[in-house]
Protein backbone atom coordinates (compact mmCIF):
# COMPACT_ATOMS: atom_id res chain seq x y z
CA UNK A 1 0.00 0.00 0.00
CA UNK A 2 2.80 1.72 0.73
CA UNK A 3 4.90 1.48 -2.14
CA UNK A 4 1.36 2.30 -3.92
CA UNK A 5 1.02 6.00 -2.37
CA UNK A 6 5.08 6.48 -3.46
CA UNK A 7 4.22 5.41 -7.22
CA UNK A 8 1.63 7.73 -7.25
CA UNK A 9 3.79 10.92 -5.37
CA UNK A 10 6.53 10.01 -7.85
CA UNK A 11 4.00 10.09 -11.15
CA UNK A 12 2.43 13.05 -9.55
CA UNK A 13 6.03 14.90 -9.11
CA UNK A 14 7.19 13.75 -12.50
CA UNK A 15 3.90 15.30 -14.52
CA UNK A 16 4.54 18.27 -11.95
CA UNK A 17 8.62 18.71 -13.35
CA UNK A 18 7.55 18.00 -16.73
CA UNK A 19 4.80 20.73 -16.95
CA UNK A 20 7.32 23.37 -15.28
CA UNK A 21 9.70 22.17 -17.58
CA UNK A 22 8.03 22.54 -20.63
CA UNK A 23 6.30 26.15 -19.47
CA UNK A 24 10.06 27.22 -18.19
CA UNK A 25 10.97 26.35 -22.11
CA UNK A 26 8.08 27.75 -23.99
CA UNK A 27 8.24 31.13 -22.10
CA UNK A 28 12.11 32.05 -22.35
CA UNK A 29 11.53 30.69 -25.89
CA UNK A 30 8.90 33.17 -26.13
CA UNK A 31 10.72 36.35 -24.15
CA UNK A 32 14.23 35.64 -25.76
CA UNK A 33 13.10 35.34 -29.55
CA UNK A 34 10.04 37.99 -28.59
CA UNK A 35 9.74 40.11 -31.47
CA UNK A 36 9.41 36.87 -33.54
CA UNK A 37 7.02 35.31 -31.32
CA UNK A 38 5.13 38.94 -31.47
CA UNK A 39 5.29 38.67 -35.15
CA UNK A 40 4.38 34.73 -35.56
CA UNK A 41 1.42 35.94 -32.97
CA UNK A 42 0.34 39.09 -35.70
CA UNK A 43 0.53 36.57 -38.56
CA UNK A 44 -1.86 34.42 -36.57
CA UNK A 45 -5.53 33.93 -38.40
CA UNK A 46 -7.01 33.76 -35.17
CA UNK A 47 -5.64 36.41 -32.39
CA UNK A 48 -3.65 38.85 -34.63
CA UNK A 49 -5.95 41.73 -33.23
CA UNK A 50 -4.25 41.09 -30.03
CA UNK A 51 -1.05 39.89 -30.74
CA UNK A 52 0.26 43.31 -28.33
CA UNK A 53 -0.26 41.90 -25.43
CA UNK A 54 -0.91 38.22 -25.72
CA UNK A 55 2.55 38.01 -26.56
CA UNK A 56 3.25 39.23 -23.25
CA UNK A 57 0.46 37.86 -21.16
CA UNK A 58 1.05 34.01 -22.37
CA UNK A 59 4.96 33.94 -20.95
CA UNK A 60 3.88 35.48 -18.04
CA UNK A 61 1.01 33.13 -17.18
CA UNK A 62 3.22 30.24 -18.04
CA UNK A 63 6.16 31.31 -15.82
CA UNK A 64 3.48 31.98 -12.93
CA UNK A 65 2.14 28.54 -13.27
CA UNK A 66 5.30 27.10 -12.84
CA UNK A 67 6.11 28.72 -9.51
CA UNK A 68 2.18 27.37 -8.31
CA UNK A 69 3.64 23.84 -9.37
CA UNK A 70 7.28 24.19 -7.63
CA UNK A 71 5.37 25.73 -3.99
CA UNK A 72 3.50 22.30 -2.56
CA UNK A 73 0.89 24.71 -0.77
CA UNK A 74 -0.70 25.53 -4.29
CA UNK A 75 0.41 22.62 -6.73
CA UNK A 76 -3.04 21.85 -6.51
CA UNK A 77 -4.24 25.76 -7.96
CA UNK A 78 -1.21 25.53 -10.42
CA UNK A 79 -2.57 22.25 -11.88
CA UNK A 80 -5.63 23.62 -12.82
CA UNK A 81 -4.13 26.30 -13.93
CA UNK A 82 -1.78 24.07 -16.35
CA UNK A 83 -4.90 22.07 -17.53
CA UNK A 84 -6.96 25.81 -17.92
CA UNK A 85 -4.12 27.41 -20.37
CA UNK A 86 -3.59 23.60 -22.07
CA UNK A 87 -6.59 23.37 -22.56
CA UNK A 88 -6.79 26.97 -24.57
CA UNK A 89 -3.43 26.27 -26.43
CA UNK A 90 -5.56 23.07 -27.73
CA UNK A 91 -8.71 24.85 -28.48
CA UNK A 92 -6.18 27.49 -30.77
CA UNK A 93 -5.12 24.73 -32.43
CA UNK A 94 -8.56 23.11 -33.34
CA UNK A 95 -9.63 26.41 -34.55
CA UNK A 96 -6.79 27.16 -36.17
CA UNK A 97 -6.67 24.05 -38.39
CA UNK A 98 -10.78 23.27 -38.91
CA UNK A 99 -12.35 27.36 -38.84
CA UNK A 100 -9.80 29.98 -40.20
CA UNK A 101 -8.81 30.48 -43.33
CA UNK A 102 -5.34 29.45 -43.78
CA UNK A 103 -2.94 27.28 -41.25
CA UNK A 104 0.60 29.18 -40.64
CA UNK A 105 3.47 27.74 -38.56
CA UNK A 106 3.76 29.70 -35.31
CA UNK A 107 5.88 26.88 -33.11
CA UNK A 108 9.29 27.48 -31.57
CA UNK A 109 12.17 25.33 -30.61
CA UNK A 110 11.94 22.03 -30.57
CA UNK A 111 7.60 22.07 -31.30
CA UNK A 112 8.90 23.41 -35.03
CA UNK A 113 9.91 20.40 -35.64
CA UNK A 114 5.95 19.30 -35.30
CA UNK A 115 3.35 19.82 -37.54
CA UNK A 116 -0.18 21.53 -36.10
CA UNK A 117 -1.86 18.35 -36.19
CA UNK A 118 1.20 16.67 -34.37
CA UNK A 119 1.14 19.62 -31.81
CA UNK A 120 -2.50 18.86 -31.47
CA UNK A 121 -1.93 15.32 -30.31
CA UNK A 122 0.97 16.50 -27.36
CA UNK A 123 -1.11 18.87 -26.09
CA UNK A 124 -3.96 16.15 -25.53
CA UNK A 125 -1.15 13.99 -23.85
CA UNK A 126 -0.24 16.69 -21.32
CA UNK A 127 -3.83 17.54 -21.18
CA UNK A 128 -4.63 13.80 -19.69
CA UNK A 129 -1.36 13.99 -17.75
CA UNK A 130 -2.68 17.03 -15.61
CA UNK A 131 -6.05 14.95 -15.38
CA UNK A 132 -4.36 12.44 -13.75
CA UNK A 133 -2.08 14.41 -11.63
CA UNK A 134 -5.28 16.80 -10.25
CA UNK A 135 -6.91 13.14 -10.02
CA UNK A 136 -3.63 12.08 -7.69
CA UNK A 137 -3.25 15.26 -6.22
CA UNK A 138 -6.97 15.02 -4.79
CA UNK A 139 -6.68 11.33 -3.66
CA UNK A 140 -3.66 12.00 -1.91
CA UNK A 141 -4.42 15.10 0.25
CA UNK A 142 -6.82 15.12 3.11
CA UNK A 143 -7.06 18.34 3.40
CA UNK A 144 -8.17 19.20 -0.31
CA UNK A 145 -10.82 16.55 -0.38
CA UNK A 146 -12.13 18.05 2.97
CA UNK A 147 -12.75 21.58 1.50
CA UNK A 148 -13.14 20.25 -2.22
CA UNK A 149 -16.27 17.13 -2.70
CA UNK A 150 -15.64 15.65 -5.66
CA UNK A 151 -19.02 16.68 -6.88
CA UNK A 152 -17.31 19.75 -6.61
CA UNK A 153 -13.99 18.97 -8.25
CA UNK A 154 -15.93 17.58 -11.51
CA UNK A 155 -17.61 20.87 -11.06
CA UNK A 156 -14.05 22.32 -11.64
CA UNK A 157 -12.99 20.42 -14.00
CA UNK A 158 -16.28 21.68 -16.35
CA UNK A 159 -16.14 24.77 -15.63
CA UNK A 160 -11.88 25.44 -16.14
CA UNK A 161 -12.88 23.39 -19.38
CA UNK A 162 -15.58 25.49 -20.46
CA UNK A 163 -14.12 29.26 -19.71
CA UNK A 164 -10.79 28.16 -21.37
CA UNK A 165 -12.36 27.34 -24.59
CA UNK A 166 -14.88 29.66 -24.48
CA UNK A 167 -12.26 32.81 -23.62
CA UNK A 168 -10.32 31.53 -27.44
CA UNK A 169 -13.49 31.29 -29.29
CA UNK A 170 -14.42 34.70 -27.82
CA UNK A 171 -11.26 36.23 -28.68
CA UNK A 172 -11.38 34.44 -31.99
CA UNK A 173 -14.86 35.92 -33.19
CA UNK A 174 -13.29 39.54 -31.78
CA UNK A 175 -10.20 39.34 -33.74
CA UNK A 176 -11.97 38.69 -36.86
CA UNK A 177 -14.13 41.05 -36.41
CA UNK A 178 -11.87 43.54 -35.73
CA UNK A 179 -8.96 42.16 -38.63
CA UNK A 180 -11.71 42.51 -41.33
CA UNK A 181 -13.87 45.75 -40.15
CA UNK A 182 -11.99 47.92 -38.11
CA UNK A 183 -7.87 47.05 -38.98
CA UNK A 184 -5.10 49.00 -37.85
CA UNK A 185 -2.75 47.79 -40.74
CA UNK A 186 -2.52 44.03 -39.60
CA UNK A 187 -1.70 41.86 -42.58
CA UNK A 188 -2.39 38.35 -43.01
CA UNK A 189 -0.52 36.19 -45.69
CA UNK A 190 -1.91 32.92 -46.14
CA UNK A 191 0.12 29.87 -47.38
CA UNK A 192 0.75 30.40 -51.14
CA UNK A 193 -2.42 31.98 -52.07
CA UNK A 194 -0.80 32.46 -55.53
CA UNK A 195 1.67 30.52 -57.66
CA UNK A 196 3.73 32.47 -60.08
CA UNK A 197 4.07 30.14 -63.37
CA UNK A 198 4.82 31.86 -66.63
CA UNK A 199 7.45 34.61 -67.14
CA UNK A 200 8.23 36.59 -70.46
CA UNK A 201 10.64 39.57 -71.23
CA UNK A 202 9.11 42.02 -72.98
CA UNK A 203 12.89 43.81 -73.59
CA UNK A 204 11.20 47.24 -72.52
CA UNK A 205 9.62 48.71 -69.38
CA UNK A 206 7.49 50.91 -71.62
CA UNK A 207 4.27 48.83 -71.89
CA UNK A 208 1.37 49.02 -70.06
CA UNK A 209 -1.74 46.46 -69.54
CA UNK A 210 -4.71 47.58 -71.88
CA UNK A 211 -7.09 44.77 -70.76
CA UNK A 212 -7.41 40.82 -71.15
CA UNK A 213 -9.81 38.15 -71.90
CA UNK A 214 -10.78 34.69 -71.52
CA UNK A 215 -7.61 34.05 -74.05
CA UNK A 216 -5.42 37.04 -74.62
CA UNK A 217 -3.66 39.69 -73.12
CA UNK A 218 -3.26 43.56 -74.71
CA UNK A 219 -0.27 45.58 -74.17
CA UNK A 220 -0.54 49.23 -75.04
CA UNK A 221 3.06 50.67 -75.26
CA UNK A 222 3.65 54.34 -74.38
CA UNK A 223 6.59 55.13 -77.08
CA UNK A 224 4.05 53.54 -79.96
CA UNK A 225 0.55 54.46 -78.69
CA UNK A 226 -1.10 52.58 -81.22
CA UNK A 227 0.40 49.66 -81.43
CA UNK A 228 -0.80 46.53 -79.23
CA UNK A 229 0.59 43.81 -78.32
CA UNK A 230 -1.52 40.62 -78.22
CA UNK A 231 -0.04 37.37 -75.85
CA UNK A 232 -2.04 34.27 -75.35
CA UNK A 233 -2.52 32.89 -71.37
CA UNK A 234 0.83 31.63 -71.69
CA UNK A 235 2.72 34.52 -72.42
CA UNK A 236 3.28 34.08 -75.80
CA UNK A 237 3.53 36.73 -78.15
CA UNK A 238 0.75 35.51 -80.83
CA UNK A 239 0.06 39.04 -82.74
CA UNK A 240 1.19 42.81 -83.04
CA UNK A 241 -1.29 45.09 -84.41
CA UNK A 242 -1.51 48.87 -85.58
CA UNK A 243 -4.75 50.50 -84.57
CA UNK A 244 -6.05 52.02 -87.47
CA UNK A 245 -8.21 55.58 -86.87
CA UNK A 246 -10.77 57.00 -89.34
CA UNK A 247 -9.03 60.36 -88.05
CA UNK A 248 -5.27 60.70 -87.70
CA UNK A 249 -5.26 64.56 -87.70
CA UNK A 250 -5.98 65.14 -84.30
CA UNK A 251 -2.91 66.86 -82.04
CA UNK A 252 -2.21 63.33 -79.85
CA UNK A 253 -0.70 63.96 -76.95
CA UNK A 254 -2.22 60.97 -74.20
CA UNK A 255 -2.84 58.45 -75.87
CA UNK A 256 -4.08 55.19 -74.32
CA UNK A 257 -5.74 52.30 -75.28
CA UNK A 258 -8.90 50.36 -73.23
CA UNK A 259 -9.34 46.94 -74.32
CA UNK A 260 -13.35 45.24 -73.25
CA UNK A 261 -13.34 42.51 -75.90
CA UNK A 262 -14.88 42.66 -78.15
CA UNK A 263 -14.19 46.02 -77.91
CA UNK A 264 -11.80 48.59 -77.59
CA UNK A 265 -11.36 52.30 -76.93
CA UNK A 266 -7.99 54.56 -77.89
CA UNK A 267 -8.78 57.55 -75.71
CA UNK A 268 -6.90 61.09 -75.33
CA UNK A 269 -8.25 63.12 -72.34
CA UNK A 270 -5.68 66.48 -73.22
CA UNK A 271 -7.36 66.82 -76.88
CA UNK A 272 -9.81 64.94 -75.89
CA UNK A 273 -11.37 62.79 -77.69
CA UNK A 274 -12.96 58.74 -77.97
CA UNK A 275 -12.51 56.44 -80.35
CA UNK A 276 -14.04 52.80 -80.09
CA UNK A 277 -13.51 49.82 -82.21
CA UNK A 278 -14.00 46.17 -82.79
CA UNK A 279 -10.91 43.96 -81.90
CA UNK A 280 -11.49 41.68 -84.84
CA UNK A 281 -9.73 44.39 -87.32
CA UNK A 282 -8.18 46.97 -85.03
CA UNK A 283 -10.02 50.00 -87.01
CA UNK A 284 -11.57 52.70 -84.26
CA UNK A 285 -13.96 55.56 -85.65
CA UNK A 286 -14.29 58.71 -83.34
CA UNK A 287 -16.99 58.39 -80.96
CA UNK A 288 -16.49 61.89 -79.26
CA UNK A 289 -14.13 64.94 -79.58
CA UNK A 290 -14.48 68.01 -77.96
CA UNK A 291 -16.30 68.49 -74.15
CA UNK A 292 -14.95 67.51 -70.89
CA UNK A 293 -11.25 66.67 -70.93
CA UNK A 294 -9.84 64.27 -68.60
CA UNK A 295 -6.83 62.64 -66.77
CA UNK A 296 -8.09 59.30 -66.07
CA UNK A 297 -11.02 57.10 -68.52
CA UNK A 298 -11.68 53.36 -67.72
CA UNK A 299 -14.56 51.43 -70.05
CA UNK A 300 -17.63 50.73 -68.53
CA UNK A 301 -19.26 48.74 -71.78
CA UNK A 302 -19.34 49.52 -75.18
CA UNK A 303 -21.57 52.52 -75.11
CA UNK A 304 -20.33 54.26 -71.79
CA UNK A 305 -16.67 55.80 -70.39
CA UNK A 306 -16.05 56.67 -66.63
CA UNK A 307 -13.61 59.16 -66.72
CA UNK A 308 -12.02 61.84 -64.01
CA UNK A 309 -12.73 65.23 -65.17
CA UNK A 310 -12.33 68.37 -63.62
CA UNK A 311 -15.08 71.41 -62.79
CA UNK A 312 -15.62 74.09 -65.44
CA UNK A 313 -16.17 76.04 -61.87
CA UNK A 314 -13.45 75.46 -59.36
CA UNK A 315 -10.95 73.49 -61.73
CA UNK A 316 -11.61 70.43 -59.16
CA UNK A 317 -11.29 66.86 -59.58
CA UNK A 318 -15.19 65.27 -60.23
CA UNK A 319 -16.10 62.25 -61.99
CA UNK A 320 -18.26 61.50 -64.76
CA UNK A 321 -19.57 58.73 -67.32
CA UNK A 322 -19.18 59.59 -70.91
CA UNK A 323 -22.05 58.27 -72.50
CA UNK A 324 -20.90 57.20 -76.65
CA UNK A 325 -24.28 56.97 -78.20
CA UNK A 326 -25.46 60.19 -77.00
CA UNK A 327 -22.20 61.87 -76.77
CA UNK A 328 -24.18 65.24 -75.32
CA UNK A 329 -24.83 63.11 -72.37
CA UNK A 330 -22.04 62.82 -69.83
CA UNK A 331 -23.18 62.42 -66.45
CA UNK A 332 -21.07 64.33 -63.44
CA UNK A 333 -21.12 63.95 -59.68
CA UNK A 334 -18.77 66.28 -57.85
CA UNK A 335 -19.76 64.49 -54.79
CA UNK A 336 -17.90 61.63 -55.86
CA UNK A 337 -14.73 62.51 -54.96
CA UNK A 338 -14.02 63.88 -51.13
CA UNK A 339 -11.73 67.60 -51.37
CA UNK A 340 -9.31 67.73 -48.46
CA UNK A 341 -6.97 70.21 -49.67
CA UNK A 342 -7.26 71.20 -53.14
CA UNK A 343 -9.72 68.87 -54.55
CA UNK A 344 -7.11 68.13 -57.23
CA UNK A 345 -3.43 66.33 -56.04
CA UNK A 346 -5.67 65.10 -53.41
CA UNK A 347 -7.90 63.41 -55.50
CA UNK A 348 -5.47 61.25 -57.66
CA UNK A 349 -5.84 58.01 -57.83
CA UNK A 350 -7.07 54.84 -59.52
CA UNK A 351 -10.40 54.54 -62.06
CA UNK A 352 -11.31 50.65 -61.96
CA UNK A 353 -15.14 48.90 -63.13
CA UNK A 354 -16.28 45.70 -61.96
CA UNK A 355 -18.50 44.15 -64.86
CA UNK A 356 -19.24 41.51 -61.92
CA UNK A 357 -20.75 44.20 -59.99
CA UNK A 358 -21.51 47.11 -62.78
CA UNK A 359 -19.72 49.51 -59.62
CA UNK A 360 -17.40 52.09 -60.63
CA UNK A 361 -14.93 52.44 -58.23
CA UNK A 362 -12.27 55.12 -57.11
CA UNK A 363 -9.28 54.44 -54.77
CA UNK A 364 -7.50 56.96 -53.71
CA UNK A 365 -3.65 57.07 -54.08
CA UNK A 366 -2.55 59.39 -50.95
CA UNK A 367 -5.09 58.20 -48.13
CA UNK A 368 -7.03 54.67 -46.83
CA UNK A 369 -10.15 55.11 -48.80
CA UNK A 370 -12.19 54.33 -51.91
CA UNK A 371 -15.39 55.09 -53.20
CA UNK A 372 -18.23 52.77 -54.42
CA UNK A 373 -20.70 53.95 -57.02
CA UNK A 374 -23.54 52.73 -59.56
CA UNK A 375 -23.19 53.73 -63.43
CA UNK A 376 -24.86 56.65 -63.11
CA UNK A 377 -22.41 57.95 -59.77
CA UNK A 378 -24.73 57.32 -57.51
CA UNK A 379 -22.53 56.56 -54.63
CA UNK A 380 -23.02 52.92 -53.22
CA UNK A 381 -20.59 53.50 -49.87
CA UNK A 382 -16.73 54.82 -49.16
CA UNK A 383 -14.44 51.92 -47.69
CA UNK A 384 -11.55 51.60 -46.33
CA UNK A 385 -8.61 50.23 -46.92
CA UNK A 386 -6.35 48.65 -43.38
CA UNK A 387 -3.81 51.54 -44.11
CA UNK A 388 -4.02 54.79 -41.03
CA UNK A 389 -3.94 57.35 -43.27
CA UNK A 390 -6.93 58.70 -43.57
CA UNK A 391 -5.62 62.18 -44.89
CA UNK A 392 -3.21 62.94 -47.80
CA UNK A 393 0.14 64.02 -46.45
CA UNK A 394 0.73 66.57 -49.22
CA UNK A 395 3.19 69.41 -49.58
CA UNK A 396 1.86 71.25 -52.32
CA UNK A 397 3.28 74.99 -53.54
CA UNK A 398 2.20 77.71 -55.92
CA UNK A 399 4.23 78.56 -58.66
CA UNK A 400 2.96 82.04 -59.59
CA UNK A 401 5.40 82.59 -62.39
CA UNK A 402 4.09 79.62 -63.97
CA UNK A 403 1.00 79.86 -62.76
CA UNK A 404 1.05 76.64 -61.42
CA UNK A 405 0.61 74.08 -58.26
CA UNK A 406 3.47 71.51 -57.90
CA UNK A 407 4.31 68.74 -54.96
CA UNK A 408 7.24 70.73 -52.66
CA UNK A 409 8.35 67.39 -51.60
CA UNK A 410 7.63 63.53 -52.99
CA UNK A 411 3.96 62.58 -51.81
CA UNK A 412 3.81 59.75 -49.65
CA UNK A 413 1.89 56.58 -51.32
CA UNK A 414 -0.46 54.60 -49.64
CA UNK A 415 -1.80 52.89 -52.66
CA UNK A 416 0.19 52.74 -55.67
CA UNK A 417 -1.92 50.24 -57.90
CA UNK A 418 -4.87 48.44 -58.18
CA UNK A 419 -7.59 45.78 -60.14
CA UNK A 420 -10.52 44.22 -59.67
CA UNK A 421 -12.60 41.55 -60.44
CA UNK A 422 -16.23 40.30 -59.51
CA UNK A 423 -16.70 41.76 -56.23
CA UNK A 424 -12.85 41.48 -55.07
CA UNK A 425 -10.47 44.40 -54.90
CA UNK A 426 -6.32 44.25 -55.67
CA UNK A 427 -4.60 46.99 -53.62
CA UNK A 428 -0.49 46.93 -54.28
CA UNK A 429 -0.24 49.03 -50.73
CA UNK A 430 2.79 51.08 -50.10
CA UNK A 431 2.73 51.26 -46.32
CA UNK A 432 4.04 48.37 -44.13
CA UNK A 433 2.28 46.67 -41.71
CA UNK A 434 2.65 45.72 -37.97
CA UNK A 435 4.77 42.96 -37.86
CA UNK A 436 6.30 42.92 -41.00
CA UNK A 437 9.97 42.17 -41.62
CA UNK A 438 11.59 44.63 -43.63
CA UNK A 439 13.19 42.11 -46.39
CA UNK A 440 9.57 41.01 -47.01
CA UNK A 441 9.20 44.92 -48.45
CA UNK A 442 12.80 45.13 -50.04
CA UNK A 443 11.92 42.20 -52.18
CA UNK A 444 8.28 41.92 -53.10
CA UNK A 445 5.28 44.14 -53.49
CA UNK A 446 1.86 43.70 -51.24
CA UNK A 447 -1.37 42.87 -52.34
CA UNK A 448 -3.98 43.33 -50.14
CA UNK A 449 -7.46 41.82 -51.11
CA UNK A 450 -10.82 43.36 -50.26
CA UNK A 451 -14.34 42.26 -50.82
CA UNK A 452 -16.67 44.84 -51.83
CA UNK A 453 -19.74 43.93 -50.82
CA UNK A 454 -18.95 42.95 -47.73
CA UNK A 455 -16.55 46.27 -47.36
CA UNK A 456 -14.12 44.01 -45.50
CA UNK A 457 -10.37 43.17 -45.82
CA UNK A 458 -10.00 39.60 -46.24
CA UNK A 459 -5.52 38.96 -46.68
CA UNK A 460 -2.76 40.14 -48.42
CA UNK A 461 -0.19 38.43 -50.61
CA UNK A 462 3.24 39.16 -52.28
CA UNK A 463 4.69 39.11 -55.97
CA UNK A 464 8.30 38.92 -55.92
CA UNK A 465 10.40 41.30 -57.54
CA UNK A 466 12.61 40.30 -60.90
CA UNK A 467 15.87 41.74 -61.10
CA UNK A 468 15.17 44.61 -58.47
CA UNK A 469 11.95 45.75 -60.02
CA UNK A 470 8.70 45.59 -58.41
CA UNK A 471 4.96 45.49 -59.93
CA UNK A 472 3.96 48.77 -61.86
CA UNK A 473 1.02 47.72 -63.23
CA UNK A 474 -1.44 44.42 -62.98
CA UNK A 475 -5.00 42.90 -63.49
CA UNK A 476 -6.77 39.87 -62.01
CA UNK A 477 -8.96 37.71 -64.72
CA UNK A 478 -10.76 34.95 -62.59
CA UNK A 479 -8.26 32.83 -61.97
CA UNK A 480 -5.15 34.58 -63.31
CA UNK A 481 -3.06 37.55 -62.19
CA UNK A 482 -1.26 39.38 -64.84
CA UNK A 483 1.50 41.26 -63.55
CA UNK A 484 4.36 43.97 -65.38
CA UNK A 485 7.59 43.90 -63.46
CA UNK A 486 10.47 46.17 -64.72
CA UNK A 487 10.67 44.72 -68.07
CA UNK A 488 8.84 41.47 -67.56
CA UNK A 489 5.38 39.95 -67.75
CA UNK A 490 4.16 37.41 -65.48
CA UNK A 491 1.39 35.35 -65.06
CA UNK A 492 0.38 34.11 -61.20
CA UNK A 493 -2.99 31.44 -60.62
CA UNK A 494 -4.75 32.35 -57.97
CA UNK A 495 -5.79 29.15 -55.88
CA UNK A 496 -8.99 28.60 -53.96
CA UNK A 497 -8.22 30.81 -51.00
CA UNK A 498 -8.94 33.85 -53.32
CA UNK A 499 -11.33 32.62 -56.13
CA UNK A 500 -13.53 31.17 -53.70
CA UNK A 501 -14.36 34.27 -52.17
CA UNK A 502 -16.13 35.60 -55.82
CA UNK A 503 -19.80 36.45 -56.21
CA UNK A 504 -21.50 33.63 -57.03
């Protein structure tokens, strides 16, 4: 009997040293590789939000515990306490790998060397090894089962269970809340959301995307503004072709070129003018010369332009929609775009259409917003994107001997490019995040994706640079993300983490 009761103080001690061990570990693990485990913790799909102070808070508990498990007089509190915070590192797990939307790899020392679902599967070991001990612990001590009935330690035992998984799943549903609705710049990169797989040099840095199809892709060029460039899904160079206009005698000084297939639009906002035309010869006739000119036009269908305009009152920066049939109808809504200095550097930005949606939308390139609106600029909503800077920071000065307003200093980016498709938008951000590593930025450019209709953020991913350069210009096609890097073209698929989230 005797020899029983020292079995059970020596399996009692041993799951005692083995819990303080492996707490002792985790935490100076944790507090001497911090800003890592900070980071890992900000990367995480399912407490990011809080990553701050978890990352403190979780060493601390751990190291507490372990002193509760060394002192006799409360090894009994301090194994509760290891079975509580077990029981939560567990529940992260099961979330993590069955309700969020990507699995990363946030294990140190020698855990890195398991996989999540191996982790899983020790933590249910120690889980039944403080069981046992608290079972031991009880059987052994007078004095505990005197103030504790064991009605009342199974009472325990539910209720540590229940409060530990129910403060992760809390903290789970507040994080993504907060990650997707109200972010302060917290990125999340899921596991290979995108797969680079075709490259081409184009020997010149000088084209531009013009649009794409279900087969083809149509470079614009800015040296030869009417020649395009036509490459097939794999990058292959299958056609060049000169546009051919039914005027030539106009004083061309923008030119670009909109490609909707079938159709396509060579448009000049400084003369200004519209041409459309059929991609199936290349020919354009003039749809519209003279009226509002422009800095920005983006097709809305074959019979309608959204362009960015400027007042014939205040010289500001309003939007409008051109419309081609009737070309004395062009709607404008100078309520469109939000003024915050001068209504005109402050207004740059990006032009895009869904055809998923039939939304116009504007994103700004000097602050965290864009603007939602119908074909005829009625305005749907303004979003947000997870960048802070909600106003330009813009140095701009007067040139009176000119007679003209120029940037004093470099204006800071926020977004620098952008696409859409269906209801998702493509933001190439400019501004790190929180927990970002530098190198990450030196060598790739951002993408941050958005659903519109939700007005959420929903993760980011990176395109790496090719020989230094980084992404100037790109669109997303259902599955496929065309990209222009320095002098190269590359294609990217786009696997189910991002194509799932489309409009159905």
């Amino acid at each position: 009997m005797r020899l029983n009761r020292n079995i059970k103080r020596i399996i009692l001690d041993v799951i005692c040293m083995l819990y303080v061990f492996l707490f002792v570990y985790a935490a100076s693990s944790k507090l001497f590789d911090f800003e890592n485990f900070r980071v890992q913790l900000g990367q995480s799909p399912l407490l990011s939000a809080f990553s701050d102070w978890i990352s403190l808070l979780v060493p601390i508990i751990e190291l507490i515990i372990c002193v509760l498990l060394i002192i006799p007089k409360f090894r009994f509190i301090g194994l509760f306490a290891s079975y509580g915070l077990m029981v939560m590192f567990t529940a992260y797990i099961f979330i993590v790998l069955h309700y969020t939307a990507f699995v990363p790899c946030s294990c140190g020392g020698v855990l890195e060397k398991l996989n999540w679902t191996q982790h899983l599967i020790f933590n249910c070991i120690f889980i039944a090894m403080a069981i046992l001990a608290i079972i031991l612990y009880y059987c052994k001590d007078e004095s505990v089962k005197d103030k504790v009935k064991s009605k009342t330690l199974f009472s325990i035992f539910f209720i540590t269970t229940f409060c530990s998984i129910a403060i992760i799943i809390i903290l789970f549903l507040m994080s993504e809340n907060i990650i997707h609705y109200h972010n302060k710049l917290t990125r999340r990169f899921p596991h290979t959301p995108i797969q680079t797989t075709n490259s081409t040099n184009l020997k010149l840095n000088s084209y531009y995307i013009a649009g794409v199809d279900n087969h083809n892709i149509y470079l614009g060029n800015t040296t030869a503004p009417l020649l395009i460039t036509v490459l097939d899904r794999e990058l292959h160079q299958t056609q060049k072709k000169v546009i051919d206009l039914d005027r030539k005698d106009l004083p061309f000084q923008a030119v670009n070129i909109i490609v909707q297939a079938p159709y396509f639009f060579v448009v000049d906002g400084r003369i200004p003018c519209i041409y459309r035309g059929n991609i199936k010869d290349w020919k354009a006739k003039i749809r519209k010369k003279g009226g509002e000119y422009f800095t920005t036009a983006e097709a809305i269908d074959s019979t309608a332009i959204a362009v960015r305009t400027h007042s014939s009152i205040n010289g500001e920066s309003i939007l409008g929609v051109i419309n081609l049939v009737d070309t004395t109808q062009t709607i404008l809504n100078p309520q469109v775009l939000e003024k915050q200095f001068d209504g005109v550097f402050d207004t740059d930005g990006q032009l895009l259409y869904s055809t998923g949606l039939k939304r116009i939308i504007f994103l700004y390139a000097y602050r965290n917003q864009f603007t939602v609106a119908d074909n005829d600029l009625k305005i749907d909503f303004r979003g947000n994107t997870i960048d802070t800077i909600t106003r330009a920071k813009l140095n701009i000065v007067k040139v009176e001997k000119h007679r003209q307003r120029k940037f004093a200093k470099p204006p800071l980016f926020v977004n620098k490019s952008s696409a859409v498709y269906n209801d998702l938008l493509y933001v190439n951000s400019a501004i790190p995040g929180r927990y970002e590593e530098d190198d990450m930025w030196k060598s790739a450019s951002i993408i941050d994706v958005y659903d519109i209709i939700g007005n959420r953020y929903l993760f980011s991913f990176c395109i790496y640079d090719i020989e230094g350069k980084k992404v100037r210009n790109f669109v997303v096609y259902d599955n496929k993300l065309f990209a222009l890097i320095g002098n190269h073209i590359v294609r990217c698929d786009l696997d189910k983490k991002i194509i799932s989230k489309y409009k159905k």
